[in-house]
C-alpha atoms as a PDB file:
ATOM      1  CA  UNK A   1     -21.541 -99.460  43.251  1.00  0.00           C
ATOM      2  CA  UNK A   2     -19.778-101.832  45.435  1.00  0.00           C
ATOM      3  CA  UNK A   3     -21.413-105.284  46.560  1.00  0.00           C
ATOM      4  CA  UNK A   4     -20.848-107.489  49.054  1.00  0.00           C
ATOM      5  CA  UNK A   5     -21.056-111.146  48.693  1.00  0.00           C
ATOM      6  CA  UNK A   6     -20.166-114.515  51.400  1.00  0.00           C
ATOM      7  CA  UNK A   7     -18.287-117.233  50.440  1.00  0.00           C
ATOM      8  CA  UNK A   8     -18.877-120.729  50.173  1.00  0.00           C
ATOM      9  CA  UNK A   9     -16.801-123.617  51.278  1.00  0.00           C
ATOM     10  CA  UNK A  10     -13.974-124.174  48.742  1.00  0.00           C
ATOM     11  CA  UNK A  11     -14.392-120.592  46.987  1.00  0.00           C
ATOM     12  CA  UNK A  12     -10.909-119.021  46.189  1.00  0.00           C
ATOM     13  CA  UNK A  13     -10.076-115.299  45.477  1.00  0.00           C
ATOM     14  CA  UNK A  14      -9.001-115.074  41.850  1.00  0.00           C
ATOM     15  CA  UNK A  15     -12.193-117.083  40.877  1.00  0.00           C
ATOM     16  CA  UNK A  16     -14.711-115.264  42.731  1.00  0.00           C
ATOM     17  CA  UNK A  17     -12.629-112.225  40.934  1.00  0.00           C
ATOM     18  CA  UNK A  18     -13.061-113.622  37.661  1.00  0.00           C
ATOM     19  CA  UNK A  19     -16.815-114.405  37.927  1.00  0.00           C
ATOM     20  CA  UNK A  20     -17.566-111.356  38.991  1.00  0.00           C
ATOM     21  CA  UNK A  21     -15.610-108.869  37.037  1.00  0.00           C
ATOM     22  CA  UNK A  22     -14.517-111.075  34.317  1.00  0.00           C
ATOM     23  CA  UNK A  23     -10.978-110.258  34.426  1.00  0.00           C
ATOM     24  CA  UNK A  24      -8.162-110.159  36.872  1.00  0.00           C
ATOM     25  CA  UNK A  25      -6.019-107.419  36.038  1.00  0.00           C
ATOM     26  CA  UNK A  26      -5.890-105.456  39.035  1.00  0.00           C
ATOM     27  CA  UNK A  27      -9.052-106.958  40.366  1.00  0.00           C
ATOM     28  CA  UNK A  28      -7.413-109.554  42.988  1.00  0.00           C
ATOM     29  CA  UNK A  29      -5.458-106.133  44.295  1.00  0.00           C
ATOM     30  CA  UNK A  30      -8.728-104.061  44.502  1.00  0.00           C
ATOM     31  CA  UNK A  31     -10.270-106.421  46.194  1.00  0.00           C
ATOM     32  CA  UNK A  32      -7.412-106.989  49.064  1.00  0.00           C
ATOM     33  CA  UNK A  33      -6.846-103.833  49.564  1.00  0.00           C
ATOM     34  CA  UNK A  34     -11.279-103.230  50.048  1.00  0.00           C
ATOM     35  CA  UNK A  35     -10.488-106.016  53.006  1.00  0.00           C
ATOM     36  CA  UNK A  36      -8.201-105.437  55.350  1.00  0.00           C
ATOM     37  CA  UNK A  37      -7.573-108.877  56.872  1.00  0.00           C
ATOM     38  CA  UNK A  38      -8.658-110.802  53.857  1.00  0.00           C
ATOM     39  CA  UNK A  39      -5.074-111.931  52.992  1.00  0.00           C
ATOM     40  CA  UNK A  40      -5.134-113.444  57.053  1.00  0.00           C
ATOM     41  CA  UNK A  41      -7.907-116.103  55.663  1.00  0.00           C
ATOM     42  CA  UNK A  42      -6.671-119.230  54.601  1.00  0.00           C
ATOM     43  CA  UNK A  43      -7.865-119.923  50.751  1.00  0.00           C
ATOM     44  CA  UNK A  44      -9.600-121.924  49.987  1.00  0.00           C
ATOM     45  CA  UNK A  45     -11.882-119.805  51.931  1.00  0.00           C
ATOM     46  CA  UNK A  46     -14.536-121.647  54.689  1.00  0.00           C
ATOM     47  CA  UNK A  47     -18.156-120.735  54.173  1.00  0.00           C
ATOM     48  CA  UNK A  48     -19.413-117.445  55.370  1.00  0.00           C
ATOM     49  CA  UNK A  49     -16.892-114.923  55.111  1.00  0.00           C
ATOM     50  CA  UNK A  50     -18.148-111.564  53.552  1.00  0.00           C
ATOM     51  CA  UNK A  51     -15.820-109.904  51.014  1.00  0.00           C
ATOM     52  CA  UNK A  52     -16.795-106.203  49.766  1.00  0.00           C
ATOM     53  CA  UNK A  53     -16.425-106.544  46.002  1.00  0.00           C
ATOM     54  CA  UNK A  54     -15.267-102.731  45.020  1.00  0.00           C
ATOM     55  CA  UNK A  55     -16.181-101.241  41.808  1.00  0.00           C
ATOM     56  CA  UNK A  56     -13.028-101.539  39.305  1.00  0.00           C
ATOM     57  CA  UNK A  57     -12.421 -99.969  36.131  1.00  0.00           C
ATOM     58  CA  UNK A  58     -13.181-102.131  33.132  1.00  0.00           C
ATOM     59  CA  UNK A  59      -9.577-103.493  31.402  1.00  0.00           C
ATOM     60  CA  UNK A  60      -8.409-101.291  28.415  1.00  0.00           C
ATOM     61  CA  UNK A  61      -7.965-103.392  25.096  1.00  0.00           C
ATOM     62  CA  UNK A  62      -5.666-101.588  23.350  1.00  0.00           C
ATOM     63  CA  UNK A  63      -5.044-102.754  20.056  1.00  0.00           C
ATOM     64  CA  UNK A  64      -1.251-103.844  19.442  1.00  0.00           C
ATOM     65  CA  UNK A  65       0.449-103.400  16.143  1.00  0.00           C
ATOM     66  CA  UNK A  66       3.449-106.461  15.541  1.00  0.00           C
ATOM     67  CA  UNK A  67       4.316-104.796  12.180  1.00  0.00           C
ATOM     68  CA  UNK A  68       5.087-100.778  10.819  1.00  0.00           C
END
């Protein structure tokens, strides 16, 4: 389910990505495109803006193999 939170002065997207989901592959992305007219606030964002945190799909961790 997707929350909404408000900024605080000095908060900037990737880390408000980061504590929430705990990753930011494709999490910045989800996020811009839940708020149209996000990407017009300057960053570091000013207190009180409310950003609707949508629910993303955990990262895969695929295993890689170096050798055959």
């Amino acid at each position: 389910m997707a929350k909404t939170i408000r900024t605080c002065e000095g908060d900037v997207l990737d880390t408000i990505c980061y504590a929430v989901y705990g990753s930011l592959a494709g999490t910045v992305e989800a996020v811009y495109e839940a708020n149209p007219g996000l990407a017009s606030y300057e960053q570091p964002f000013a207190a009180g803006i409310t950003i609707v945190m949508p629910d993303v799909d955990a990262p895969r961790s695929e295993p890689v193999q170096l050798w055959t």
